[in-house]
Protein backbone atom coordinates (compact mmCIF):
# COMPACT_ATOMS: atom_id res chain seq x y z
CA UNK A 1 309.13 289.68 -29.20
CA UNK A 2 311.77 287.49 -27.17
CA UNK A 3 312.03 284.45 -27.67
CA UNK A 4 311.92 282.06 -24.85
CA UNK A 5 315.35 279.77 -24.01
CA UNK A 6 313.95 276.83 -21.96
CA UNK A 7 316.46 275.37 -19.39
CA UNK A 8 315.33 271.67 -20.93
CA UNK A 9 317.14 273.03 -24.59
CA UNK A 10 320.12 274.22 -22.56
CA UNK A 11 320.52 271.43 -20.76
CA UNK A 12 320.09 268.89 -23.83
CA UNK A 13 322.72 271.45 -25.76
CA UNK A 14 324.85 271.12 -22.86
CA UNK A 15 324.96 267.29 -22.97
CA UNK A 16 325.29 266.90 -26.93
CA UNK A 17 328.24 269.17 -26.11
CA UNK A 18 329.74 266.30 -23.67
CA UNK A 19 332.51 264.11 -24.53
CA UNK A 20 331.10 260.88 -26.06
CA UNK A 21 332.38 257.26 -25.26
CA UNK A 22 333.45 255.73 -28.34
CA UNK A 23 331.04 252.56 -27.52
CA UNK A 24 328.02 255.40 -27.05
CA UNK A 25 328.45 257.06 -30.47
CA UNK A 26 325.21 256.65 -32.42
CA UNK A 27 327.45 255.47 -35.26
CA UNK A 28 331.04 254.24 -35.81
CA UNK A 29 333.04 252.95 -38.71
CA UNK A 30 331.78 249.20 -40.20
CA UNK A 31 327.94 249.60 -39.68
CA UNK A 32 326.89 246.61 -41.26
CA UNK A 33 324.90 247.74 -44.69
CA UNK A 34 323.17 245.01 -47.47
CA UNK A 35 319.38 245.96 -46.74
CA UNK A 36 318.87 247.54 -49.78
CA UNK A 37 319.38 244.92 -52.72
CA UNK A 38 319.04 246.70 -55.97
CA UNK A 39 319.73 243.00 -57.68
CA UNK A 40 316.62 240.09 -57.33
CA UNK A 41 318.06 236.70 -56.36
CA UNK A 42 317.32 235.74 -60.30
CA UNK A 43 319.72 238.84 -61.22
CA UNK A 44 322.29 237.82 -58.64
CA UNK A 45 323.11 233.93 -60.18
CA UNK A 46 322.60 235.58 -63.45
CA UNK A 47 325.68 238.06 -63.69
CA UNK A 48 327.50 235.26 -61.34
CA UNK A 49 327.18 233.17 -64.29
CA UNK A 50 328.07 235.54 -66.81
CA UNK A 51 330.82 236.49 -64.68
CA UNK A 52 332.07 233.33 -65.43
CA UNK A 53 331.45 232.92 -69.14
CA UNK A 54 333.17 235.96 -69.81
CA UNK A 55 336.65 234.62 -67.73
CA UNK A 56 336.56 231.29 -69.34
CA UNK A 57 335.02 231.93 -73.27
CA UNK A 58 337.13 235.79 -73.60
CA UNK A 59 339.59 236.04 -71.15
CA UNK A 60 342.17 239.00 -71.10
CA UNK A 61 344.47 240.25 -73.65
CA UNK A 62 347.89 241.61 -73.41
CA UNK A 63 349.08 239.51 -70.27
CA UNK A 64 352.92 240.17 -69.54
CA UNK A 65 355.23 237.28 -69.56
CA UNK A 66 354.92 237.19 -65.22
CA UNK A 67 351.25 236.91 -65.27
CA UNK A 68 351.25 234.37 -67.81
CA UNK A 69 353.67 232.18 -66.32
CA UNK A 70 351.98 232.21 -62.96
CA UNK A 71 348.27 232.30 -63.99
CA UNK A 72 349.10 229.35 -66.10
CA UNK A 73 350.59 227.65 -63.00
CA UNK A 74 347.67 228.17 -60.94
CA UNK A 75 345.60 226.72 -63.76
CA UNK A 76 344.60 229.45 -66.19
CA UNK A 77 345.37 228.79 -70.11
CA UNK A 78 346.63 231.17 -73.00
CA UNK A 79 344.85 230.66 -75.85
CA UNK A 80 346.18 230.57 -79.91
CA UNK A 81 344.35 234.16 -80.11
CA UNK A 82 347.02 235.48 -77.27
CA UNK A 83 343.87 235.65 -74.61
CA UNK A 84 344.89 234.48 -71.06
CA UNK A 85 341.69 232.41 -69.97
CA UNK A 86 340.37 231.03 -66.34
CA UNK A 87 338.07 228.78 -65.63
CA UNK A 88 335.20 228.67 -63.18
CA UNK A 89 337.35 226.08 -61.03
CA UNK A 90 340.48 228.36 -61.18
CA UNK A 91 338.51 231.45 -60.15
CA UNK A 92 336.91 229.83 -57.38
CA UNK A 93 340.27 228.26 -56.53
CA UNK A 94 341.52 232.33 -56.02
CA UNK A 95 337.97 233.17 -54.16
CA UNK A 96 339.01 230.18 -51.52
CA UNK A 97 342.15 231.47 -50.61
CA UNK A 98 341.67 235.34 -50.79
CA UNK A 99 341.21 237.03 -47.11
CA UNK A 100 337.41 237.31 -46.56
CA UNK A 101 337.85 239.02 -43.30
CA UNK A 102 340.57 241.43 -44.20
CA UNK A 103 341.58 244.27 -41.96
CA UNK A 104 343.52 247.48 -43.71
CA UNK A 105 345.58 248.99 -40.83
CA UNK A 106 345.73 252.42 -40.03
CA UNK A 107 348.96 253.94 -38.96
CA UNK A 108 347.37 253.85 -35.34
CA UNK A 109 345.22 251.00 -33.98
CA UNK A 110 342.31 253.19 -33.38
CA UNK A 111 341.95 253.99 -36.89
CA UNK A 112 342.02 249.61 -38.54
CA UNK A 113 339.46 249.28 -40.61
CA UNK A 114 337.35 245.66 -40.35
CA UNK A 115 336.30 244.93 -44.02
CA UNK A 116 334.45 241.45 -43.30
CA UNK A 117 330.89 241.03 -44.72
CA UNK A 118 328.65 244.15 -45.69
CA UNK A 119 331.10 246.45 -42.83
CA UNK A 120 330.49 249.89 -44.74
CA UNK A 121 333.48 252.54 -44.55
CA UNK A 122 334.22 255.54 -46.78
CA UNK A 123 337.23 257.25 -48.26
CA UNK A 124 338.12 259.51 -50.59
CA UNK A 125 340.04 258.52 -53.75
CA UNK A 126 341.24 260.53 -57.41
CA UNK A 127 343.27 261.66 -59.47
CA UNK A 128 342.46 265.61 -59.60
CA UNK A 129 344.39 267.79 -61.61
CA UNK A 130 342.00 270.56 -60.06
CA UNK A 131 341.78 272.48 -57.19
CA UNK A 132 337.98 273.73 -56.79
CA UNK A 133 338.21 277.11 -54.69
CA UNK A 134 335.12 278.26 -53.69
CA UNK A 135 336.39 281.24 -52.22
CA UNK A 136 337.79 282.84 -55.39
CA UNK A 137 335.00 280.93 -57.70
CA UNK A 138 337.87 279.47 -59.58
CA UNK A 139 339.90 276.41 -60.24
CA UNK A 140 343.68 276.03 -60.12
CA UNK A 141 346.16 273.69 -60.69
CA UNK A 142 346.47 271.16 -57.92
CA UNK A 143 349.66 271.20 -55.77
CA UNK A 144 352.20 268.81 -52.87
CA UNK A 145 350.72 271.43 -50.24
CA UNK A 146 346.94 270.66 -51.52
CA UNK A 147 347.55 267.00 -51.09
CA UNK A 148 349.50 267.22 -47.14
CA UNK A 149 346.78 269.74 -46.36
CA UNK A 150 343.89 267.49 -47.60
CA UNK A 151 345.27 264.68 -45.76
CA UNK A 152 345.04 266.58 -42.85
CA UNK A 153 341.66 267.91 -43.22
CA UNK A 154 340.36 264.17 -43.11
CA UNK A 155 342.54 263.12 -40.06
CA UNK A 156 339.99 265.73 -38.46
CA UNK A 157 337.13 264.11 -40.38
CA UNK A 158 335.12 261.55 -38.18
CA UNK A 159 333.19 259.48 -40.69
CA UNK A 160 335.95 259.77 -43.71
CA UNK A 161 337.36 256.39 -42.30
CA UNK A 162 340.80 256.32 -44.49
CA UNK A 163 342.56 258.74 -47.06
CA UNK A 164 343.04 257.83 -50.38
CA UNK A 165 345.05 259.87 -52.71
CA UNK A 166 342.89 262.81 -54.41
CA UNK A 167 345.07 265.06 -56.49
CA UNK A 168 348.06 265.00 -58.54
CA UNK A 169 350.94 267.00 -57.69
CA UNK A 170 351.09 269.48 -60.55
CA UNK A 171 354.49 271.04 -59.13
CA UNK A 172 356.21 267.76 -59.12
CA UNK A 173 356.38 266.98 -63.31
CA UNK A 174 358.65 263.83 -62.46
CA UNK A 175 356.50 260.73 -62.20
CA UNK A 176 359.11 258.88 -59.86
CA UNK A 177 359.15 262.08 -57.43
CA UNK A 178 355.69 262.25 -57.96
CA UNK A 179 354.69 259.22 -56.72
CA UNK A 180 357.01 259.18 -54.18
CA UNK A 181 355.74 263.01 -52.68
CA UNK A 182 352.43 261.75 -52.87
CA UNK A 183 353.42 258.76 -50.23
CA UNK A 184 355.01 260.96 -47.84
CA UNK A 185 352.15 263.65 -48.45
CA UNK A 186 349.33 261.45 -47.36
CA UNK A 187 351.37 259.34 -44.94
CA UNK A 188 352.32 262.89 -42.64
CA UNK A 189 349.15 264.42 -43.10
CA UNK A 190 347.04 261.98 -41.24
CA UNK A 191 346.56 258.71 -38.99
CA UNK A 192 344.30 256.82 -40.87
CA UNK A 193 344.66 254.25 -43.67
CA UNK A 194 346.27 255.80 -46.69
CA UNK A 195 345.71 254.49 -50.70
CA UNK A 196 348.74 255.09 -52.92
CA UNK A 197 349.22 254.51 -56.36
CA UNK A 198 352.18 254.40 -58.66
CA UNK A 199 352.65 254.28 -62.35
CA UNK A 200 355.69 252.41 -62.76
CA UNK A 201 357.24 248.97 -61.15
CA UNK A 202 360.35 250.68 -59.59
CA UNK A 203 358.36 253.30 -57.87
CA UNK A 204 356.53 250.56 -56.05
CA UNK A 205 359.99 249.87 -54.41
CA UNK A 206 360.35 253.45 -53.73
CA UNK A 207 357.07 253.21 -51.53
CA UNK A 208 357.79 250.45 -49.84
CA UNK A 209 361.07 251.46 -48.94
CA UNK A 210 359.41 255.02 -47.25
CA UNK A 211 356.73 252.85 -45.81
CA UNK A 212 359.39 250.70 -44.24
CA UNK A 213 361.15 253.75 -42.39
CA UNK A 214 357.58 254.97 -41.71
CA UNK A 215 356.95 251.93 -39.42
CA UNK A 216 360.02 251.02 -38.00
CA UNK A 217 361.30 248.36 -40.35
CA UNK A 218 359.90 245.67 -42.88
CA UNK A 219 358.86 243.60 -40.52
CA UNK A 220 356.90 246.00 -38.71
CA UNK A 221 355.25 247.23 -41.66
CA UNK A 222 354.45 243.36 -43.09
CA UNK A 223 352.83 243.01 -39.70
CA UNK A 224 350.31 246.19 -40.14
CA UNK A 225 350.28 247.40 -43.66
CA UNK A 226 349.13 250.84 -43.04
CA UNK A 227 348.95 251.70 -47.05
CA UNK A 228 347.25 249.82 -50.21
CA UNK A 229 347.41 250.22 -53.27
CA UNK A 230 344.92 251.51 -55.75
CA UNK A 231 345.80 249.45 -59.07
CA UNK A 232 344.42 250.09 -62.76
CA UNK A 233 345.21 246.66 -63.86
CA UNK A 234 342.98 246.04 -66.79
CA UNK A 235 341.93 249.00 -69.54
CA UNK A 236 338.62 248.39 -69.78
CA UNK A 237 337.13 245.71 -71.76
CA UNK A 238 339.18 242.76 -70.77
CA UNK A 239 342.97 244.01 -71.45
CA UNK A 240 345.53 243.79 -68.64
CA UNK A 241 347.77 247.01 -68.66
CA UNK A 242 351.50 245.69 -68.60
CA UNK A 243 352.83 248.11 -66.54
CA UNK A 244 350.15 248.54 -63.48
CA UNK A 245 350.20 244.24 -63.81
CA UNK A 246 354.31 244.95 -62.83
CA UNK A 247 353.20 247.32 -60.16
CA UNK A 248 350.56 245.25 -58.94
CA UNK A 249 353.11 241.94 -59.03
CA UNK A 250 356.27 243.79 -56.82
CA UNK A 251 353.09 245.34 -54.41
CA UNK A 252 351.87 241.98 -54.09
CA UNK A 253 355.55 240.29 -52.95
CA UNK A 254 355.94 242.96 -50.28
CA UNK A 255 352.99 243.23 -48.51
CA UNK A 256 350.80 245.67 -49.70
CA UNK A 257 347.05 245.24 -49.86
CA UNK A 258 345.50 245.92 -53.00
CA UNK A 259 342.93 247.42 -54.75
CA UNK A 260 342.17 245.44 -58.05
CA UNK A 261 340.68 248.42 -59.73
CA UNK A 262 338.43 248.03 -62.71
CA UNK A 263 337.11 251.49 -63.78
CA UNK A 264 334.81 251.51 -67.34
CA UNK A 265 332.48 253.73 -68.79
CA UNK A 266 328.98 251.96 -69.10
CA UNK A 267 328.32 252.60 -73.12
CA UNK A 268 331.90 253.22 -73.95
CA UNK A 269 334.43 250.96 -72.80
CA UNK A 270 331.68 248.78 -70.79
CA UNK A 271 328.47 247.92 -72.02
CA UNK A 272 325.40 250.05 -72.16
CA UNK A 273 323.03 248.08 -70.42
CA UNK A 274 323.57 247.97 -66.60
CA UNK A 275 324.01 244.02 -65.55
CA UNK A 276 326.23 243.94 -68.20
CA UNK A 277 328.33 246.79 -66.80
CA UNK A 278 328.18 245.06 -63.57
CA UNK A 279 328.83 241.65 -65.14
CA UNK A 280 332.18 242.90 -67.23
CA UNK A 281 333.63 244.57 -63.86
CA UNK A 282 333.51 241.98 -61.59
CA UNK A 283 335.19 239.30 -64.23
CA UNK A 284 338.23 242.02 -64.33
CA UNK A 285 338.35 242.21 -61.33
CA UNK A 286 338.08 238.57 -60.75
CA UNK A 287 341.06 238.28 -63.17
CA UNK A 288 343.43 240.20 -61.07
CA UNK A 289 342.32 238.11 -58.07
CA UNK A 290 343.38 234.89 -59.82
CA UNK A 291 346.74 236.88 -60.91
CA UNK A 292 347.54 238.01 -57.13
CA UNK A 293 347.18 234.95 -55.21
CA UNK A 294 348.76 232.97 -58.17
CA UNK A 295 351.78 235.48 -57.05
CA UNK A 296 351.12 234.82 -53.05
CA UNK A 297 348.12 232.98 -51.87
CA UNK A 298 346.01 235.11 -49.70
CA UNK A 299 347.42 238.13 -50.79
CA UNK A 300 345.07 241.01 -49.33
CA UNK A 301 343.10 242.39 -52.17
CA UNK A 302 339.71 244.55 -52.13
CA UNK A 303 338.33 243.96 -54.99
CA UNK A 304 337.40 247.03 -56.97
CA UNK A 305 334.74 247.58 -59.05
CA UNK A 306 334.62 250.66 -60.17
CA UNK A 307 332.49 251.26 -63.43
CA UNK A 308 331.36 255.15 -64.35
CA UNK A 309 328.24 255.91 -65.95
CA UNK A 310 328.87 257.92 -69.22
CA UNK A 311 326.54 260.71 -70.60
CA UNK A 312 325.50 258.58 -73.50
CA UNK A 313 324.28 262.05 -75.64
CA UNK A 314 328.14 262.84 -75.75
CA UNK A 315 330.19 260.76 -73.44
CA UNK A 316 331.37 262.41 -71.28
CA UNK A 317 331.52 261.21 -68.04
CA UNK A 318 328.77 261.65 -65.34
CA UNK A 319 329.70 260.60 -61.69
CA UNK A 320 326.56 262.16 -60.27
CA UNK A 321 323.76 260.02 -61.85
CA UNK A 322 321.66 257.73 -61.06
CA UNK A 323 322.65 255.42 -62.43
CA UNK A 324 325.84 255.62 -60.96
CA UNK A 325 324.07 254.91 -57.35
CA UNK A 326 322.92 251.79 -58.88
CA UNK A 327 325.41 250.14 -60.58
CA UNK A 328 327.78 250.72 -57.14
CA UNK A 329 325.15 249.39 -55.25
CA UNK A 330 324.76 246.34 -57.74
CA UNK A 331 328.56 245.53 -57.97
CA UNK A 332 328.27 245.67 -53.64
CA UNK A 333 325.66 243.51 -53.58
CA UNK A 334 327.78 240.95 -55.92
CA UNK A 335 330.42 241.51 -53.22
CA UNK A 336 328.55 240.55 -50.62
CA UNK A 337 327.80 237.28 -52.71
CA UNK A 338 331.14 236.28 -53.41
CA UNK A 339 332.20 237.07 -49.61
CA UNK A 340 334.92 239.27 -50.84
CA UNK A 341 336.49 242.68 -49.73
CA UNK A 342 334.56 245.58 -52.23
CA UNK A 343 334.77 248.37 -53.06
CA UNK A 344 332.74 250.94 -54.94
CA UNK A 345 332.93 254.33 -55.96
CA UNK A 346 329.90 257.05 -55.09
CA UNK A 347 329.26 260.39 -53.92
CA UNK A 348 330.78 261.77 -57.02
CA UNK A 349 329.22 264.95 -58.30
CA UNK A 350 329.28 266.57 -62.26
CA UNK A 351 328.68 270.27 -59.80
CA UNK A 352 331.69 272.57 -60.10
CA UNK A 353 331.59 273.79 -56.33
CA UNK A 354 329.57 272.86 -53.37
CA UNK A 355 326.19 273.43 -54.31
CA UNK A 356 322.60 271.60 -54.68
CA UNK A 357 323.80 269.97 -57.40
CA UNK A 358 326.58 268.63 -55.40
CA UNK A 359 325.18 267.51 -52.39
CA UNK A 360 322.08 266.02 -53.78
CA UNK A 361 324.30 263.97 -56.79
CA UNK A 362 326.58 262.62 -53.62
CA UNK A 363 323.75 261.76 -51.49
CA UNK A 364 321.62 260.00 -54.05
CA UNK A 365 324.64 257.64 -54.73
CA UNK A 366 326.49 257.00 -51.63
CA UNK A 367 323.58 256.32 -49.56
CA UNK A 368 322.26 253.13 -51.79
CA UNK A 369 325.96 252.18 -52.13
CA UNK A 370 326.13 252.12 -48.25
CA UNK A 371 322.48 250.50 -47.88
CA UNK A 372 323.57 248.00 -50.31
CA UNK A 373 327.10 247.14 -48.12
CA UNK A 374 329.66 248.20 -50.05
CA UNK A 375 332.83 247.69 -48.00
CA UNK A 376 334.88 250.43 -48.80
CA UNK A 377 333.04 253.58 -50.45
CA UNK A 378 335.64 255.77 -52.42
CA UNK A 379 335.11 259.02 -54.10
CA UNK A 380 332.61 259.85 -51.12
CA UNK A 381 333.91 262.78 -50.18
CA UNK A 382 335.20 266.46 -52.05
CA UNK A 383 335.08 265.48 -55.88
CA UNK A 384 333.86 267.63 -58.21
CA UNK A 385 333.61 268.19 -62.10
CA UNK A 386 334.01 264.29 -62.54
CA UNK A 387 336.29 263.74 -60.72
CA UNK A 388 338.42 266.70 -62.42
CA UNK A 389 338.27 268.33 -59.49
CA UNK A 390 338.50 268.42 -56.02
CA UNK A 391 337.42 270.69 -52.68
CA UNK A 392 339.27 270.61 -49.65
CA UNK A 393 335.80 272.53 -47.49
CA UNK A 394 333.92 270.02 -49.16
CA UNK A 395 335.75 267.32 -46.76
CA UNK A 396 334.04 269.14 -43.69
CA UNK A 397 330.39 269.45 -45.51
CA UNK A 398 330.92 265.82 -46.97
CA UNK A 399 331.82 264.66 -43.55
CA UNK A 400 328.06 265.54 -41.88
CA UNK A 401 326.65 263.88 -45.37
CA UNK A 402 328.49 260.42 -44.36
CA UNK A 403 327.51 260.43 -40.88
CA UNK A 404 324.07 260.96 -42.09
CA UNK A 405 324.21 257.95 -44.84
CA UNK A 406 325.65 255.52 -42.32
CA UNK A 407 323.05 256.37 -39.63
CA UNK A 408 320.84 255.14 -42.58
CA UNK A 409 322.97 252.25 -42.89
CA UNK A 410 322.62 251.02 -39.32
CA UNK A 411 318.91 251.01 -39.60
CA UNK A 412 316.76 250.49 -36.58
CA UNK A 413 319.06 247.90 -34.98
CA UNK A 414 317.87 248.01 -31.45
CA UNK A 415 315.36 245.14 -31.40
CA UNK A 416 314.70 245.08 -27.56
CA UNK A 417 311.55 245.77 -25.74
CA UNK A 418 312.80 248.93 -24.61
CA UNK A 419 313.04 249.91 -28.32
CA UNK A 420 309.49 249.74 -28.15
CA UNK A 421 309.03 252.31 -25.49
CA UNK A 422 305.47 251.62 -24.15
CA UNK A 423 306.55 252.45 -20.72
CA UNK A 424 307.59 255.71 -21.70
CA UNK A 425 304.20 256.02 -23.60
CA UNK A 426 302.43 255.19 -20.96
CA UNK A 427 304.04 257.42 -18.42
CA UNK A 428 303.64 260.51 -20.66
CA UNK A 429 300.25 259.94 -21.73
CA UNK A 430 298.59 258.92 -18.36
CA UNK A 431 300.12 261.63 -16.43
CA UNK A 432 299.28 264.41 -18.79
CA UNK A 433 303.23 265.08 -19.69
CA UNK A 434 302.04 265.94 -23.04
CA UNK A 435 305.96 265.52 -25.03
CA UNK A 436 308.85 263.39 -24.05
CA UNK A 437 311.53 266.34 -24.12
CA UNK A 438 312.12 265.71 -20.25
CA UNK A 439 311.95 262.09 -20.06
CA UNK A 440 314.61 259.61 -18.68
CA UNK A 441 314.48 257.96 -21.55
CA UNK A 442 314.79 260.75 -24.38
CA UNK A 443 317.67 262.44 -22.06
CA UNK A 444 319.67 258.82 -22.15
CA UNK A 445 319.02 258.15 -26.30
CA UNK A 446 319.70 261.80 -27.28
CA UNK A 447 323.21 260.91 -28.42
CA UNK A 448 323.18 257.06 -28.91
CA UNK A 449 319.79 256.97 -30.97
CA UNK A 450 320.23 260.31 -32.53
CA UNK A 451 323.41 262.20 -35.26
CA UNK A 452 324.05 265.68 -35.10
CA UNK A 453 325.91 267.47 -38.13
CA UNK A 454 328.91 269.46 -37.45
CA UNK A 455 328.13 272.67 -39.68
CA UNK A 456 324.44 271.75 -40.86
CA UNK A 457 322.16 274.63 -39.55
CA UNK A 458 319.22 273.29 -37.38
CA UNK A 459 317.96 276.76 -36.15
CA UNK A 460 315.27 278.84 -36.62
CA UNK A 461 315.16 281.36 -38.77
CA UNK A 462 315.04 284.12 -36.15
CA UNK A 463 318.18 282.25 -34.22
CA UNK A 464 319.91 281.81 -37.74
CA UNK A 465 319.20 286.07 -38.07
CA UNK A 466 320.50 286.18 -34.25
CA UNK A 467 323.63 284.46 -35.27
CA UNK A 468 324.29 286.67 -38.12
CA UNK A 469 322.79 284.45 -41.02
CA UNK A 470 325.37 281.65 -41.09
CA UNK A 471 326.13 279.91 -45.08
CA UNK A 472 327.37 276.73 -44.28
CA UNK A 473 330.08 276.88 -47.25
CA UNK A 474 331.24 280.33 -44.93
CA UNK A 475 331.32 278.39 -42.21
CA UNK A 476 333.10 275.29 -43.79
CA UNK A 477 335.91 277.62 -45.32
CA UNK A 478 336.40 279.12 -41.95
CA UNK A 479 336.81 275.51 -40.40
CA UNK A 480 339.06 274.42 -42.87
CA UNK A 481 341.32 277.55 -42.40
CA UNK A 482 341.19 276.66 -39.07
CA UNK A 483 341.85 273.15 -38.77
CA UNK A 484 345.36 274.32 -41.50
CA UNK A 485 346.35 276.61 -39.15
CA UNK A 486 346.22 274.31 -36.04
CA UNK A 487 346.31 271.11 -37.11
CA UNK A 488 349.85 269.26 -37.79
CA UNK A 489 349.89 265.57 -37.07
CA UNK A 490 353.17 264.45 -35.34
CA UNK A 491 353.03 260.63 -35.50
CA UNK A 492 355.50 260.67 -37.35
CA UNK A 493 358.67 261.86 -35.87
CA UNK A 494 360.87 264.22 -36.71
CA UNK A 495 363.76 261.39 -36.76
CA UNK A 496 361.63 259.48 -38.59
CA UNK A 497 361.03 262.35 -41.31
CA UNK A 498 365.07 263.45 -41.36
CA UNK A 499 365.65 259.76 -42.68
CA UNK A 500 362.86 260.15 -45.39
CA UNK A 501 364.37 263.29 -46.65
CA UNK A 502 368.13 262.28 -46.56
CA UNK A 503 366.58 259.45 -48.81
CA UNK A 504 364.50 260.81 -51.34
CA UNK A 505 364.13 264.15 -52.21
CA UNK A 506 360.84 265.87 -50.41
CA UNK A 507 359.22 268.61 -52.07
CA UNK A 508 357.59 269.69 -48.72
CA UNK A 509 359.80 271.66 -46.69
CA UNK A 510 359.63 271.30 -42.60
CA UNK A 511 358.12 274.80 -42.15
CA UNK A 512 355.07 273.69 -44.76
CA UNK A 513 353.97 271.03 -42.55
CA UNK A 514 353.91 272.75 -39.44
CA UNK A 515 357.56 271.98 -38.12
CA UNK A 516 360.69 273.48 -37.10
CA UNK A 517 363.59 272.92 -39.84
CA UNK A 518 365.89 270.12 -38.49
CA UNK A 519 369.52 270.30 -37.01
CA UNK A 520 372.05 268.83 -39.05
């Protein structure tokens, strides 16, 4: 039997094939999330208030000298037991003078991200030691090349709004080179907003010193930071880490948004009942707030809270649970409270490759964390084996999963009477049309109202046999061998990236990110 093409399919093929005005896109980065409120009102002043009593009757432990000083300063007081203590006023005080309506820059205007209110964006983020390759079936160390090529993959990647690191450079054993490499990794591979981190002080001034170069001088980079930094100030409960507190202090003095990062294990090194989890990661990261703009007021900080769920049968950690999807959307609803720049981590999986594991862990937590407003939404896309691992095809399969969640963030927004449609009802109904397929209306929605995935397969089953039975994991390893072949970003220039590598020594060589070697 052969099956019937209508011209009305071609023709709404052919259109969904058009170019789309930015403006006309059915959704675009900072969708405004916050309708789903896992939290009741009585919830919400409850943690607030615990939030408090935690900062003011515990406090931290193991504050450096710096921190003391200037915490102190701003109001804070050290204790006989050694515990650095702030009050409700001095918190508050912090809260006043942060940036509520903070913009993180991408290396191109086109790509600035607007983090006021519940503005939803997502990124990826880790620490992988682990390549997952789903066309062996295997894992393998992860390498400089995985990292550049990664970075790349997103800079194709419309809804993966910036690129935060997610591997470690296993060829690189030298932490200062390492941290360094991972800079000009993510900074060449793509235009977007890229998160660094660094595990010593020095290193910081490393980065800045690239990132300088990168955008023309220091004053050009103070004026659009196009990198933060992801900091692990505290270890988890309530004890600043001297060393990311150093990193944190010299990334604060020259410019460099950051993110305050608080990251415990609910019935480990949080505690096991879920306001409480919420409750301890949002005084952390309240703590490093107070420590920042004691440093510089209004220094540009996302706050991020960033507690994992632990298998409580044997603790190991399980990014993919409920639970997870809850807690993210609890600490973004805080967020939201306080007016402060968030952050959250979900779409995490415990699956080894893509799989249904995988996509239905990621989707069951993203999606509430987005609903909820989260502003920033790491780990969304290509971790694996929590967060052990990481996939660069699952950046392409994530990608239709995002666009998907924030279409369910934007809700049904359009509250005209043309929303409505009783006109169109009326016209198709009363002169026997019988479906809208042809109407005015449907033709001029069809991209605006409506998101189509990239390698999701919509077909029927006879046009998936037609087409040769399509897997979409085939497909994404074919697009991502595509996009590495093709695909070299040049926004940086090549006299740009001769100064970088007279400077510090680049693992990379020209001919593995697509260029010609340069002329001495």
């Amino acid at each position: 039997m052969t099956r019937r093409k209508t011209g009305g399919r071609a023709a709404r093929i052919a259109l969904r094939a058009a170019p789309l005005a930015e403006e006309e896109k059915p959704v675009l980065p900072g969708e405004i999330g916050g309708s789903y409120k896992p939290l009741s009102d009585k919830q919400v002043k409850s943690i607030e208030a615990n939030v408090f009593r935690i900062l003011e009757e515990i406090g931290f432990a193991d504050a450096t000298p710096h921190c003391i000083e200037t915490c102190v300063a701003f109001g804070a007081t050290m204790g006989d037991d050694g515990r650095l203590r702030m009050s409700e006023e001095v918190v508050r005080k912090a809260m006043a003078m942060s940036q509520h309506g903070l913009t993180l820059h991408g290396q191109i205007e086109k790509y600035d991200l607007d983090l006021s209110g519940s503005r939803v964006h997502f990124s990826t983020a880790g620490a992988a030691v682990l390549i997952a390759d789903p066309e062996n079936n295997e894992y393998r160390e992860s390498l400089s090349q995985d990292l550049y090529d990664m970075a790349r993959i997103t800079d194709q990647c419309e809804h993966i709004h910036m690129f935060q690191r997610t591997c470690v450079l296993r060829d690189i054993p030298d932490p200062r080179l390492l941290d360094q490499n991972s800079v000009y990794c993510a900074a060449m591979g793509t235009q977007k907003h890229i998160g660094v981190s660094f595990t010593e002080a020095h290193h910081v001034t490393d980065g800045l010193e690239m990132l300088h170069i990168i955008a023309g001088g220091e004053d050009k980079w103070r004026e659009r930071p196009f990198a933060s930094m992801s900091n692990c100030f505290v270890v988890p409960p309530m004890k600043f880490a001297e060393e990311s507190l150093e990193c944190l202090r010299v990334g604060v003095e020259g410019g460099m948004p950051i993110l305050l990062l608080s990251a415990a294990q609910a019935g480990a090194t949080a505690p096991p009942l879920l306001p409480g989890v919420v409750s301890q990661a949002w005084a952390e990261c309240l703590g490093g707030l107070v420590y920042a703009n004691a440093i510089k007021p209004g220094a540009p900080c996302i706050l991020g809270t960033w507690p994992f769920v632990s298998d409580l049968r044997n603790g190991s950690m399980c990014g993919g649970s409920p639970e997870q999807g809850l807690i993210s959307a609890a600490c973004a609803q805080m967020g939201n409270h306080f007016d402060l720049p968030t952050g959250a981590p979900a779409g995490m999986t415990d699956s080894k490759f893509p799989d249904f594991q995988a996509g239905s862990e990621r989707a069951s937590t993203h999606v509430v964390t987005a609903l909820a407003g989260a502003n920033i939404i790491y780990e969304s896309a290509g971790m694996y084996a929590s967060l052990l691992g990481t996939c660069p095809e699952s950046l392409l399969l994530d990608n239709d999963l995002l666009g998907a969640s924030m279409r369910m963030t934007k809700g049904l927004s359009d509250e005209s009477e043309e929303a409505l449609c009783f006109e169109t009802i009326k016209d198709v109904c009363l002169n026997n049309k019988a479906h809208y397929l042809g109407s005015d209306q449907t033709i001029n929605v069809m991209q605006s109202e409506y998101i189509y995935p990239e390698l999701s397969n919509r077909d029927s089953p006879n046009d998936w046999a037609d087409m040769g039975k399509p897997v979409i994991l085939e497909t994404a390893i074919e697009k991502k061998k595509e996009i590495l072949a093709t695909h070299f970003p040049d926004h940086i220039s090549d006299d740009i990236d001769r100064e970088l590598r007279k400077k510090f020594d680049i693992k990379l060589s020209r001919k593995d990110i697509g260029r010609s070697p340069l002329e001495e």
